[in-house]
Structures are given as C-alpha cells and as structure tokens.
N, C-alpha and C. Protein backbone atom coordinates (compact mmCIF):
# COMPACT_ATOMS: atom_id res chain seq x y z
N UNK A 1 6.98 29.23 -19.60
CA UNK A 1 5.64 29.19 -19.01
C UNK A 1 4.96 27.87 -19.36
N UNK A 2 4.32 27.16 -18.15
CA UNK A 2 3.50 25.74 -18.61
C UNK A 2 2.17 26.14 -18.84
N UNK A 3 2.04 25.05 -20.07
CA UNK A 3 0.21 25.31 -20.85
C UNK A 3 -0.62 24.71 -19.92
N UNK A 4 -1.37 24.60 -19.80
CA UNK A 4 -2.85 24.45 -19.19
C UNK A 4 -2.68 23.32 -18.87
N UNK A 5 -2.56 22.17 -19.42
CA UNK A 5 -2.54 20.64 -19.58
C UNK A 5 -1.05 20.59 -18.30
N UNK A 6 -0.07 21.16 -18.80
CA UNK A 6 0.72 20.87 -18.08
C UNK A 6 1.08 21.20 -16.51
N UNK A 7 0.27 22.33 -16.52
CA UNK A 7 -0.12 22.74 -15.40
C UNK A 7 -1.02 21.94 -14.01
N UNK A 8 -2.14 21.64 -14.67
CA UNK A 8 -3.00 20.42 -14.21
C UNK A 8 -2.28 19.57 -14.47
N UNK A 9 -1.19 18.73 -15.02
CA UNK A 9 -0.71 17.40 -14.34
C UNK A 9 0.35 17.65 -13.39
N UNK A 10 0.98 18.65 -13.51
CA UNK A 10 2.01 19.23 -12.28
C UNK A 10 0.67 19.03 -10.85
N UNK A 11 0.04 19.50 -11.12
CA UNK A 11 -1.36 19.84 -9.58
C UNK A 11 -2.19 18.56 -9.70
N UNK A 12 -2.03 17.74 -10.49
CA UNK A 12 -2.67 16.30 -9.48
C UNK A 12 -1.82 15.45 -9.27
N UNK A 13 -0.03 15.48 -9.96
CA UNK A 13 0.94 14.56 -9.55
C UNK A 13 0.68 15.07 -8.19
N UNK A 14 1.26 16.50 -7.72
CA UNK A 14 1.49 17.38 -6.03
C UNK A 14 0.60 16.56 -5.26
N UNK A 15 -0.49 16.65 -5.80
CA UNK A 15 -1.80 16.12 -4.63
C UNK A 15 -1.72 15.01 -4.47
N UNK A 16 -1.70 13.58 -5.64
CA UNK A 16 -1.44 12.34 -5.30
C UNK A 16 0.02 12.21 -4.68
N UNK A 17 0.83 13.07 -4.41
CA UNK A 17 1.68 12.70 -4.03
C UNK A 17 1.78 13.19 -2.23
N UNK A 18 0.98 14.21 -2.59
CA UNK A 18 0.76 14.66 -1.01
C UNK A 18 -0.69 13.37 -0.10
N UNK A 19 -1.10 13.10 -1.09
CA UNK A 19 -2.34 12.05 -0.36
C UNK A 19 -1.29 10.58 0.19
N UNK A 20 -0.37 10.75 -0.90
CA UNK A 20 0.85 9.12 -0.84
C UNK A 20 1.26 9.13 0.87
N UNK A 21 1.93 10.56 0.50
CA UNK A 21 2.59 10.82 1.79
C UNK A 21 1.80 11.42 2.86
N UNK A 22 0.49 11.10 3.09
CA UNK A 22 -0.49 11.34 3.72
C UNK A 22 -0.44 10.02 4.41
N UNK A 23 -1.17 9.25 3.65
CA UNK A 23 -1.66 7.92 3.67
C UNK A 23 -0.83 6.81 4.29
N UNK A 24 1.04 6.70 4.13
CA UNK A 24 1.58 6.25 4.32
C UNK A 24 2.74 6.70 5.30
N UNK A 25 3.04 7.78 5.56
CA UNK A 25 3.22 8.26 6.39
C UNK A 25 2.45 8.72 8.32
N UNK A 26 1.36 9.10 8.07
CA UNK A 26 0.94 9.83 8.76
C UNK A 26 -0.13 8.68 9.92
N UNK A 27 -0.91 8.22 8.97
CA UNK A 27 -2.27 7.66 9.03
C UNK A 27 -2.10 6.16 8.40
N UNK A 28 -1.00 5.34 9.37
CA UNK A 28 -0.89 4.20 8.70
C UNK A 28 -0.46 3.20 9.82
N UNK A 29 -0.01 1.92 8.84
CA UNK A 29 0.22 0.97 9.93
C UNK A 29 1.78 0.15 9.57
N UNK A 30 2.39 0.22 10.38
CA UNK A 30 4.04 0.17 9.57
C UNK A 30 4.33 -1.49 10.41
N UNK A 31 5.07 -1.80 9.36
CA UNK A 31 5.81 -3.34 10.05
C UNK A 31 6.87 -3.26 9.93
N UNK A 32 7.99 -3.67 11.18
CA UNK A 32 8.68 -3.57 11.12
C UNK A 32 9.72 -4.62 11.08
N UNK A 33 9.19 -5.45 11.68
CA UNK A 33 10.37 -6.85 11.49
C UNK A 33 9.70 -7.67 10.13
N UNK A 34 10.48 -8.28 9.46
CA UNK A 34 10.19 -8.89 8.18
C UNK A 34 9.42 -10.16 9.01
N UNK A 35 8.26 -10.50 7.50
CA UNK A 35 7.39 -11.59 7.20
C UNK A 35 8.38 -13.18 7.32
N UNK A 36 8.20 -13.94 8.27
CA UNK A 36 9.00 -15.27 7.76
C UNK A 36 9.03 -15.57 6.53
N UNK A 37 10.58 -16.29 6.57
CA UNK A 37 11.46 -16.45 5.08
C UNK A 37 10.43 -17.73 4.51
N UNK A 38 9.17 -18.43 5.52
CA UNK A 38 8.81 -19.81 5.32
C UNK A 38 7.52 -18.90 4.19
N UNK A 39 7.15 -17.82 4.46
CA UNK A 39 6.28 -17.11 3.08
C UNK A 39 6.60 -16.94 2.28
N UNK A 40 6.10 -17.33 0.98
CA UNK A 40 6.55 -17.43 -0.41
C UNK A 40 6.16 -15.73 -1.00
N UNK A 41 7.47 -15.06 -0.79
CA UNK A 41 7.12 -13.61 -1.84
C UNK A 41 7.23 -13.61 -2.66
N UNK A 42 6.92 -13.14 -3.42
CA UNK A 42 6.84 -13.29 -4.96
C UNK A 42 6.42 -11.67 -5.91
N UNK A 43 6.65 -11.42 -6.64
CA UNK A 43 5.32 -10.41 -8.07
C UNK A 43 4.56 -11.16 -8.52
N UNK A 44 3.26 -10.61 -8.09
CA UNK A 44 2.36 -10.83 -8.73
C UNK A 44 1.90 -10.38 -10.48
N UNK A 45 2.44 -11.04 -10.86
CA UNK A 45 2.05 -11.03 -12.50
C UNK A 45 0.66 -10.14 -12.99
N UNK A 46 -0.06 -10.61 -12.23
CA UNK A 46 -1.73 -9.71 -12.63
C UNK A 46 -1.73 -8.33 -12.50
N UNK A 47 -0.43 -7.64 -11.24
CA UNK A 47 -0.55 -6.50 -10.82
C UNK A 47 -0.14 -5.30 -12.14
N UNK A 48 0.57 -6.58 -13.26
CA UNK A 48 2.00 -5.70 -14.14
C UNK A 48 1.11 -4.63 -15.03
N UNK A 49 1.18 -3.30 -14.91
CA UNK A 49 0.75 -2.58 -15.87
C UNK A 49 0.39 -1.17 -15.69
N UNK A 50 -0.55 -0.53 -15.86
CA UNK A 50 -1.09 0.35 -15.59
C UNK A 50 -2.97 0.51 -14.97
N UNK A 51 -2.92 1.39 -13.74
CA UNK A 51 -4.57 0.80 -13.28
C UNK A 51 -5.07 2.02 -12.91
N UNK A 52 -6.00 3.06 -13.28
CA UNK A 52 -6.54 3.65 -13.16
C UNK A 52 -7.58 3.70 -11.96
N UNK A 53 -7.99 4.58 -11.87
CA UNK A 53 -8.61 5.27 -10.46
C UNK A 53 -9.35 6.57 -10.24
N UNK A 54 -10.69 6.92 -9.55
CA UNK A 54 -11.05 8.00 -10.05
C UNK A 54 -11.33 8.45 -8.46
N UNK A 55 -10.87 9.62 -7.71
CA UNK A 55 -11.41 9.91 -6.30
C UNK A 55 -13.17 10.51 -6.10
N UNK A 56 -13.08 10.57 -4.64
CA UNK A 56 -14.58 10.97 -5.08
C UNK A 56 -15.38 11.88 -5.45
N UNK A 57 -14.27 13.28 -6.22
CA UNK A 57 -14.55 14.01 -6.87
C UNK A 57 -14.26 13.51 -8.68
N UNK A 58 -14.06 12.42 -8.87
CA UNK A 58 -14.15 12.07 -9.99
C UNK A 58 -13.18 11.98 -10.96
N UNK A 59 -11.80 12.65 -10.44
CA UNK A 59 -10.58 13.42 -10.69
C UNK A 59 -9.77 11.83 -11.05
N UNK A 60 -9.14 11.28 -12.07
CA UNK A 60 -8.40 10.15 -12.82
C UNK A 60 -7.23 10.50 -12.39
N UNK A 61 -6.50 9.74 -11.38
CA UNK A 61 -5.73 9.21 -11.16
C UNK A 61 -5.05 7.63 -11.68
N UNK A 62 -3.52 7.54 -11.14
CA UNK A 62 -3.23 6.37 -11.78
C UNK A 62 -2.02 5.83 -10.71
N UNK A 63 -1.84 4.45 -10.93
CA UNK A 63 -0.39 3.87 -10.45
C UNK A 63 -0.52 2.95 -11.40
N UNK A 64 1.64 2.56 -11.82
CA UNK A 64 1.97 1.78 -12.69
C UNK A 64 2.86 0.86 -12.19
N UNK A 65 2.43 -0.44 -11.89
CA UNK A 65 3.46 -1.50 -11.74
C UNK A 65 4.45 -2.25 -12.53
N UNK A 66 5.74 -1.75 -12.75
CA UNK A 66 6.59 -1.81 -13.83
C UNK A 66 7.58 -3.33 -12.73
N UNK A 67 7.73 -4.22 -13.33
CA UNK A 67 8.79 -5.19 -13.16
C UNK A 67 10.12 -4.85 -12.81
N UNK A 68 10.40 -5.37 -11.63
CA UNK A 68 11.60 -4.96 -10.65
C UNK A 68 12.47 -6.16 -10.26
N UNK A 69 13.92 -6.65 -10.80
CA UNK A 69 14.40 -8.03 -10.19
C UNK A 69 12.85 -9.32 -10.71
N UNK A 70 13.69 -10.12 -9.83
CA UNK A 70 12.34 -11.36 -9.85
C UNK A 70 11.27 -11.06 -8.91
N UNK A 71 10.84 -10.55 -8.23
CA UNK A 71 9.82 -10.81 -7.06
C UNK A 71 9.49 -9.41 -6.73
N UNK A 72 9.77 -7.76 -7.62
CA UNK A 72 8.98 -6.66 -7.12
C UNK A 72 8.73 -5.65 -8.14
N UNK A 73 7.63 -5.49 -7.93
CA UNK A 73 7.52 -4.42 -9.05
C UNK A 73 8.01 -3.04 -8.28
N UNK A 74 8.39 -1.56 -9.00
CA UNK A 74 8.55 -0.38 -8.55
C UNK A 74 7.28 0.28 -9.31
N UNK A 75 6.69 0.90 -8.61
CA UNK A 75 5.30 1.52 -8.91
C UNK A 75 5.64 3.47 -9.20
N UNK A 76 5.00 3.27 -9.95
CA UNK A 76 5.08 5.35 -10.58
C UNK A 76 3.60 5.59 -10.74
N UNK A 77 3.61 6.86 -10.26
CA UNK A 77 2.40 7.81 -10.04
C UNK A 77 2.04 8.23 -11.34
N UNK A 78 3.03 8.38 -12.56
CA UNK A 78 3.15 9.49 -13.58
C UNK A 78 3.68 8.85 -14.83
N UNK A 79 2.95 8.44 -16.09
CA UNK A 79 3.54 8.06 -17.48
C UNK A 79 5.19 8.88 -17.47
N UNK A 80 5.79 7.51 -17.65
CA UNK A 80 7.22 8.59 -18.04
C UNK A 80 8.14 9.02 -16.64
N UNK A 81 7.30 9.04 -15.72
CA UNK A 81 7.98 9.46 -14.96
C UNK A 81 8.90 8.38 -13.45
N UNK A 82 10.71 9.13 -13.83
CA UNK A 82 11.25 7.97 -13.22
C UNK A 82 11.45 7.78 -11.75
N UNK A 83 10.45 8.97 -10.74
CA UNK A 83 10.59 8.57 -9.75
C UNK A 83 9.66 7.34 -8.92
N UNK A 84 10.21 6.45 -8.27
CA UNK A 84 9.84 5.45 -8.19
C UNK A 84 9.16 5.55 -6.39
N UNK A 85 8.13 5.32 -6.34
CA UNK A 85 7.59 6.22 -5.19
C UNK A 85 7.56 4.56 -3.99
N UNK A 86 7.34 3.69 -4.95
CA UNK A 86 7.12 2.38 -4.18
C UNK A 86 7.44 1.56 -4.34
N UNK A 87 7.70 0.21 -3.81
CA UNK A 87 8.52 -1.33 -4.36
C UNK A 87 7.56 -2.40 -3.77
N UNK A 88 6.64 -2.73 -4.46
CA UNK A 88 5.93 -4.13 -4.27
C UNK A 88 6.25 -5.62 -4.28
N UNK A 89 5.87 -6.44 -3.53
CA UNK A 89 5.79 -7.49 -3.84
C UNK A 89 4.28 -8.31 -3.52
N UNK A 90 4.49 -9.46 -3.44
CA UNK A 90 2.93 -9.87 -2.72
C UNK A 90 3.24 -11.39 -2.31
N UNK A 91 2.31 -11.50 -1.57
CA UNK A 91 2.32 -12.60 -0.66
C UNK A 91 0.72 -13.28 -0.15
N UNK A 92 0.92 -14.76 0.07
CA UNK A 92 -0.52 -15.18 0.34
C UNK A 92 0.00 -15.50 1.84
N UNK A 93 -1.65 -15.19 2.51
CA UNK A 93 -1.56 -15.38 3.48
C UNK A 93 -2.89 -15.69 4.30
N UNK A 94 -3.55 -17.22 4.66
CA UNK A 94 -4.16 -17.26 5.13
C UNK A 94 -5.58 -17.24 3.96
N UNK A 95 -5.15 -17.66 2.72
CA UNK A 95 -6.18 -17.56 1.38
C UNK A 95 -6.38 -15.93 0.87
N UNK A 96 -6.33 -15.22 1.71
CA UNK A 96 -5.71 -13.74 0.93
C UNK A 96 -4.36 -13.26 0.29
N UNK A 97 -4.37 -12.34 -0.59
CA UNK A 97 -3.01 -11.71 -0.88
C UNK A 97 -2.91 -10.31 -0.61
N UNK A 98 -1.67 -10.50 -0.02
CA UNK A 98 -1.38 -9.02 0.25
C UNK A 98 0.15 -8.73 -0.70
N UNK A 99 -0.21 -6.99 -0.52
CA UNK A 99 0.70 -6.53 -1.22
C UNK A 99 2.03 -5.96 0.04
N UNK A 100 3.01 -6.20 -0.38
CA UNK A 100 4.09 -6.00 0.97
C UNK A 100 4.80 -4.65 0.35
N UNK A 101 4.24 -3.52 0.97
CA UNK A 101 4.75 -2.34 0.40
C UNK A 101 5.92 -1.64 1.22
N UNK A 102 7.02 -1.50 -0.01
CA UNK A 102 8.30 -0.74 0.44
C UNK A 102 8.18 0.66 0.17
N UNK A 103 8.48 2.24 1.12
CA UNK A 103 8.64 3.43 0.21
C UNK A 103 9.97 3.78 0.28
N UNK A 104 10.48 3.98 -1.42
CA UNK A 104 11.63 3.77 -1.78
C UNK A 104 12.10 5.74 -1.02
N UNK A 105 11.95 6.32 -0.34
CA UNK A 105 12.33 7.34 0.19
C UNK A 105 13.10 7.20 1.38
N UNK A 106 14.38 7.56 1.66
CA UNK A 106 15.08 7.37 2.67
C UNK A 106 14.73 7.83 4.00
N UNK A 107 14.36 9.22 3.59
CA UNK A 107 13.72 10.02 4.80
C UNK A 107 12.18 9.49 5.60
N UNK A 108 11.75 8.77 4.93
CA UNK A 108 10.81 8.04 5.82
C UNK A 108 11.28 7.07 6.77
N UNK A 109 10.41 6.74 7.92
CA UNK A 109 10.69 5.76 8.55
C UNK A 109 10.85 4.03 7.87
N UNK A 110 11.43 3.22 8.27
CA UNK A 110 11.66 2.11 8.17
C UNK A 110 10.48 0.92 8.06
N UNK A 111 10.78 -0.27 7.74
CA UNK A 111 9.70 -1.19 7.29
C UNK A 111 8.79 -0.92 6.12
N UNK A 112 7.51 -1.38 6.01
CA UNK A 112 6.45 -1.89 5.65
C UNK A 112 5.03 -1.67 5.49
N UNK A 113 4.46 -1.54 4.86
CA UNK A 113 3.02 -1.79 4.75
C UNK A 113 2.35 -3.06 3.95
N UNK A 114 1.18 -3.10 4.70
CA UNK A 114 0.71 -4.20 3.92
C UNK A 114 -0.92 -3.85 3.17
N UNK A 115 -1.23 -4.17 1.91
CA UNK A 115 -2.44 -3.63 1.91
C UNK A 115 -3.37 -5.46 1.30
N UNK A 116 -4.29 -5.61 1.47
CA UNK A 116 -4.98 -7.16 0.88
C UNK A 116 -5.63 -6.29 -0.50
N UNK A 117 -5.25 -7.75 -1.10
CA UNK A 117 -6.38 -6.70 -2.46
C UNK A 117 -6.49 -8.28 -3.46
N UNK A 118 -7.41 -8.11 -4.40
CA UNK A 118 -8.42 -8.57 -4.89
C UNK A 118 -8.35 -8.27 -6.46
N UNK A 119 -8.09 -9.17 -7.69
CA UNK A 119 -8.20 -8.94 -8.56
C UNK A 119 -9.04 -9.63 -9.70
N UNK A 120 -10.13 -9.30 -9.90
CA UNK A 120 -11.43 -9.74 -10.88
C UNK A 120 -11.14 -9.43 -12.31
N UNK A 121 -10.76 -10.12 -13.00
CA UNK A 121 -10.39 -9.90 -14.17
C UNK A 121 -9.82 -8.61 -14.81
N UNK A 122 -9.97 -7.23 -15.08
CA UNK A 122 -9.81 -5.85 -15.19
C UNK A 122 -9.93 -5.11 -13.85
N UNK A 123 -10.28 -5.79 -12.50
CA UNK A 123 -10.58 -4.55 -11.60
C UNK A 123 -9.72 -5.28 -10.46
N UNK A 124 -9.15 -4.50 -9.44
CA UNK A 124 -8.26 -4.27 -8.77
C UNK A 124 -8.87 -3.18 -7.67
N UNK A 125 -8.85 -4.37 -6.09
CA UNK A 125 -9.68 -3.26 -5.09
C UNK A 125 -8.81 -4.10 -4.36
N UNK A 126 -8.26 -2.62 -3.56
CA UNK A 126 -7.20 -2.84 -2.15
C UNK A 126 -7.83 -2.36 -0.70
N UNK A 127 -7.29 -3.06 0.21
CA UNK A 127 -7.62 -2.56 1.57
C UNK A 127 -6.50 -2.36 2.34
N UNK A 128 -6.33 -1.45 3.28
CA UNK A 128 -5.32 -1.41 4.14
C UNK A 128 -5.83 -1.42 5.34
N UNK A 129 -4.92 -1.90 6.39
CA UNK A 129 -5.65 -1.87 7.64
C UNK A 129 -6.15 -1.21 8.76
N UNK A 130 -6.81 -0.63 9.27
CA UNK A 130 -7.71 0.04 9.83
C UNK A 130 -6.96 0.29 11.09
N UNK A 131 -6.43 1.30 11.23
CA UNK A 131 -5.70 1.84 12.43
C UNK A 131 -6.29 1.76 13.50
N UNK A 132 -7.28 2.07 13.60
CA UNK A 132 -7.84 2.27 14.69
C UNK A 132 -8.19 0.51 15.51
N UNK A 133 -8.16 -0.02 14.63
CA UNK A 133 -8.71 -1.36 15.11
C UNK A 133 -7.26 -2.22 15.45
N UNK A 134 -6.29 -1.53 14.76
CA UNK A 134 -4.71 -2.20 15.00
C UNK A 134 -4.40 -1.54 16.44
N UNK A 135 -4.43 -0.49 16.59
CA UNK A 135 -4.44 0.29 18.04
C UNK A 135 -4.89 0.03 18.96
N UNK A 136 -6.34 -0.74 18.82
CA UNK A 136 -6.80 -1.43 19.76
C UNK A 136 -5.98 -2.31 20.12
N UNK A 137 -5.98 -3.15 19.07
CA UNK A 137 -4.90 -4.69 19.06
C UNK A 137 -3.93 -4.26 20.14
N UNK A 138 -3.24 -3.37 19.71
CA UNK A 138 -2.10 -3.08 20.27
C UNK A 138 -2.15 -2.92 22.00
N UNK A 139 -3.34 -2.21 22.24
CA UNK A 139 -4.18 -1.72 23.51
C UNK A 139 -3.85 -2.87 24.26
N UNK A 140 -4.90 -3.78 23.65
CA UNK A 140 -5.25 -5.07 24.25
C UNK A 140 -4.33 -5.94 24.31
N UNK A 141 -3.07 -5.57 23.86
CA UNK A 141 -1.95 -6.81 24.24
C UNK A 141 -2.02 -8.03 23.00
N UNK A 142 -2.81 -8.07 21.99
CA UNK A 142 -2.90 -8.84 20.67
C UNK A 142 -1.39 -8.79 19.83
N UNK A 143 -0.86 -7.52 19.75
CA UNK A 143 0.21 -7.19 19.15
C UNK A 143 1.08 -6.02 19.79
N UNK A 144 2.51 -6.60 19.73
CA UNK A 144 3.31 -5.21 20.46
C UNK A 144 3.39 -4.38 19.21
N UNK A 145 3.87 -3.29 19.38
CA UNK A 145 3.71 -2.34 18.77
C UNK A 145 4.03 -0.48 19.36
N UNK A 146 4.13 0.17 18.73
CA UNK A 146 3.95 1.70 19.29
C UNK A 146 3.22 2.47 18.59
N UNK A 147 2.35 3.27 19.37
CA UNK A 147 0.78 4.03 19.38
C UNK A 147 1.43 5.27 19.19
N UNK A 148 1.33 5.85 17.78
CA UNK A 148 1.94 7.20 17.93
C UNK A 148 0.82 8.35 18.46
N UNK A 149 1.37 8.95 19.25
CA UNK A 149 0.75 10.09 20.16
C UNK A 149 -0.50 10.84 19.56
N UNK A 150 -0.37 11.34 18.99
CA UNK A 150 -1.16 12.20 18.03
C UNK A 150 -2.14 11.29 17.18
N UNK A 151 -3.21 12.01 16.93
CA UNK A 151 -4.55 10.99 16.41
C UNK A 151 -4.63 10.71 15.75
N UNK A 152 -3.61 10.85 14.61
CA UNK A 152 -3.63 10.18 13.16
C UNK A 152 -1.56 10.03 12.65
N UNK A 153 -1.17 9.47 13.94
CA UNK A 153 0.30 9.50 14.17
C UNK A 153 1.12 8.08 13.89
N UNK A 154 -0.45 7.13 13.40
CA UNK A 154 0.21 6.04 12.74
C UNK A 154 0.38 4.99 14.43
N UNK A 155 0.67 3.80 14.10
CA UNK A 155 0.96 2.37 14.59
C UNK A 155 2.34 1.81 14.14
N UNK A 156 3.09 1.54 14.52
CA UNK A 156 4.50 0.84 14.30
C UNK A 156 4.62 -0.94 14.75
N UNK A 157 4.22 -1.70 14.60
CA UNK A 157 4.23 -2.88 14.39
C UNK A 157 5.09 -3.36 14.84
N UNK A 158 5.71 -3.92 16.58
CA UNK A 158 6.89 -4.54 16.73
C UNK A 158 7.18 -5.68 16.62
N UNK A 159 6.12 -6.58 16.58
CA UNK A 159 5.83 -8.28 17.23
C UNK A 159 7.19 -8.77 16.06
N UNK A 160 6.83 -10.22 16.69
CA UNK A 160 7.26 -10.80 15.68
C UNK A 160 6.40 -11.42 14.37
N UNK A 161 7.35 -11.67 13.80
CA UNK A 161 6.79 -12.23 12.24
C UNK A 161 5.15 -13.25 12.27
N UNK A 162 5.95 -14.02 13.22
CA UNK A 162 4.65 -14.91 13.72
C UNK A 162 3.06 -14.88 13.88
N UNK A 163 3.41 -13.60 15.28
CA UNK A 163 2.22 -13.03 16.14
C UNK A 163 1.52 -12.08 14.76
N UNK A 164 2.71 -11.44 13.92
CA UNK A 164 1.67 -10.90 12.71
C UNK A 164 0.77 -11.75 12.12
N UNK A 165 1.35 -12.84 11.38
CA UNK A 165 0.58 -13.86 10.88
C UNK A 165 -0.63 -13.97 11.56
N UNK A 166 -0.73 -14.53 12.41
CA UNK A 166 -1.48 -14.82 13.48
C UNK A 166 -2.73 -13.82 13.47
N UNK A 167 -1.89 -12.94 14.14
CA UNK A 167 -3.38 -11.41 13.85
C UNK A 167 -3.84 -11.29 12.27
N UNK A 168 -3.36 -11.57 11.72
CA UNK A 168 -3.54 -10.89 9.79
C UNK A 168 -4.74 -12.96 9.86
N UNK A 169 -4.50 -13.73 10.30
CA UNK A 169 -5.04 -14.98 9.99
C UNK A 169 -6.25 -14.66 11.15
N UNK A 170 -6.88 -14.28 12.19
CA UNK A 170 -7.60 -14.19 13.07
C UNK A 170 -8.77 -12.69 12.96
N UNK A 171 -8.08 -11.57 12.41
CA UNK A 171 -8.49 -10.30 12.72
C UNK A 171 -10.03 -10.09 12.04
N UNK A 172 -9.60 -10.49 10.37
CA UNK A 172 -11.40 -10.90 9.72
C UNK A 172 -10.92 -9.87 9.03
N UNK A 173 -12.10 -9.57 8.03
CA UNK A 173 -12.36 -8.70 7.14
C UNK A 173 -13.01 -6.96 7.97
N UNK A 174 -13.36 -7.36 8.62
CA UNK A 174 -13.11 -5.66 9.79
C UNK A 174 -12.47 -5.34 10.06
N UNK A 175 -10.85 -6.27 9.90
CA UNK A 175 -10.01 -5.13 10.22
C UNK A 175 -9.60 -4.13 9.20
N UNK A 176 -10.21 -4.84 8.13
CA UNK A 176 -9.39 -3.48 6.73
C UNK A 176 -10.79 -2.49 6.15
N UNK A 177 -10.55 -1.74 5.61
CA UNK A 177 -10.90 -0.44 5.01
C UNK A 177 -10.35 -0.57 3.64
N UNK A 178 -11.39 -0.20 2.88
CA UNK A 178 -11.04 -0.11 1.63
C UNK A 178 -10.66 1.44 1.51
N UNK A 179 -9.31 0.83 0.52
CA UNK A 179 -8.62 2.19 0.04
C UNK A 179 -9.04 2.88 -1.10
N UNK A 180 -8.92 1.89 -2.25
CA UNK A 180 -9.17 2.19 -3.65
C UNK A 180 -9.98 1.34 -4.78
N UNK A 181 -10.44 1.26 -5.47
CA UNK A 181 -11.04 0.58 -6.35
C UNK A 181 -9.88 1.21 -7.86
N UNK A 182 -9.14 0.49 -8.50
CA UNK A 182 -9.14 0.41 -9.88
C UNK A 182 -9.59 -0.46 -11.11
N UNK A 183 -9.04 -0.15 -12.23
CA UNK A 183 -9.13 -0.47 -13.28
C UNK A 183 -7.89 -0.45 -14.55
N UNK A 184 -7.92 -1.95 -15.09
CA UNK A 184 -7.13 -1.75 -15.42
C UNK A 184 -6.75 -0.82 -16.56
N UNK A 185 -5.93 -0.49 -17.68
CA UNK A 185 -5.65 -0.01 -18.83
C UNK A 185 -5.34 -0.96 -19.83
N UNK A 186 -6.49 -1.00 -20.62
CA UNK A 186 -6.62 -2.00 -21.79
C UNK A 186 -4.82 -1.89 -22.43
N UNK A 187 -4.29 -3.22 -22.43
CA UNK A 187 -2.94 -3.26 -23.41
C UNK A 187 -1.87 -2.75 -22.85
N UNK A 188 -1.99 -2.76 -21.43
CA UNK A 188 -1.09 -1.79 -20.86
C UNK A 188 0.15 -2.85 -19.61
C-alpha cells in the first residue's frame, strides 16, 4: 500500500504527464523537416538543472535538464526518475532562442517543436506558438503545412527549413503564448 506522500506524487507525475501529452500532442505545432544545418544547435548551458513551476492552482511542479551527448539535454518530469519524456537542444534565431524539442516516445508523431524562451538570471519563461495564428499562416498561404480537422488537432509544419525561418523572423511576438514561467533550484 502507498503512503500519502507517495500517493500524491504518483497523481501529479499522471497529470503533468497527461498535460505533456496534452500540450504536445493534441494542441500543438509540429515541424517537420529539420532547421538548416547553416543554424548553430547547440545546449544551452543556462538550461542545465532543475526549474520549478507552480500552475494556477498553485500545485509545484518541475522539469530537469540533465546533459545529453554535446548539444542536448534529456529532460525528466520526476527526481530520480529515468524516463526521459524529452530531448532538447536550442538555437538562435533572429536574436531569440528557441528550444528545439524532441518527444523521445515512438508512438507519437514525428518531428519537432519549438518553444522561445528567456532566461533572467534564476527565472526561465517559455512561449510556444500560438496555433491558432500558425493556422492562419497556414490559411493564408505564409506556410505549407496540415490543419488537423478537429479544433484542437494541432498544425503539422511542411515548408521548408527556410520559409520557417522566415515566418519565426517576420511573425513578432503575437505569434507566441506564454506557456510557463519557472524558477530555478538553488545548487541544482
């Protein structure tokens, strides 16, 4: 039988993991042909550690960017724990950085996400991009792509490498939505 404590971290791993696969699955914006080889990817060093997070019920959450090869970190939801839910790297682009997110799950679809984010000494605030405004894009002939059916069925990103650039260098700061605000973990 699990104690109390253990119980409640079993039921907010489930949930952050059901919001993961919410968020990135469902209600997202996927790329599918790779970033030109002429972009310098890299790990971002600042990201390495542990960064806390509180939703807007107040509830402490976390992700941990642990060092992966030269150029990615693998990110965990859970102290200790070895499933590896994501594979980062980051990239500048256009005087922003984005994070070039892999989900290490087979059964998902293919490619990419990208989220921009921002790091002020201890704090760490990401954006991802705003579907609805990529859909337009897509509408309007800005970017090829496929409009999944259903209203929160996600965007698939076909263009090329280029025409991304291009939109990610033109689109502005309206095209993203903030996701999260963290913090880091002193020593961590």
């Amino acid at each position: 039988m699990r104690n109390k404590s253990s119980r409640l971290s079993y039921f907010w791993k489930t949930c952050l993991g059901l919001a993961c696969a919410l968020l990135f699955s469902a209600c997202d914006v996927t790329f599918i042909n790779p970033l030109p080889d002429s972009l310098k990817v890299e790990r971002d060093e600042r990201l390495s550690g542990k960064w806390t997070t509180r939703d807007e019920e107040g509830h402490l959450g976390y992700a941990e960017f642990v060092s992966r090869g030269e150029s990615e970190f693998d990110v965990h939801f859970e102290a200790g724990d070895p499933n590896v839910v994501f594979r980062v790297s980051s990239a500048k682009i256009d005087g922003s950085t984005f994070m070039i997110i892999k989900t290490t799950d087979a059964a998902k679809k293919e490619g990419y996400f990208l989220a921009k984010y921002v790091i002020k000494g201890d704090k760490l605030k990401v954006w991802l991009l705003d579907e609805k405004k990529v859909r337009q894009a897509v509408r309007d002939g800005r970017l090829k792509g496929e409009i999944g059916k259903e209203t929160y069925a996600g965007v698939t990103i076909t263009d090329s490498a280029e025409k991304i650039l291009a939109y990610l260098k033109t689109a502005g700061d309206d095209a993203f939505k903030v996701f999260a605000a963290f913090e880091k973990v002193a020593g961590k």
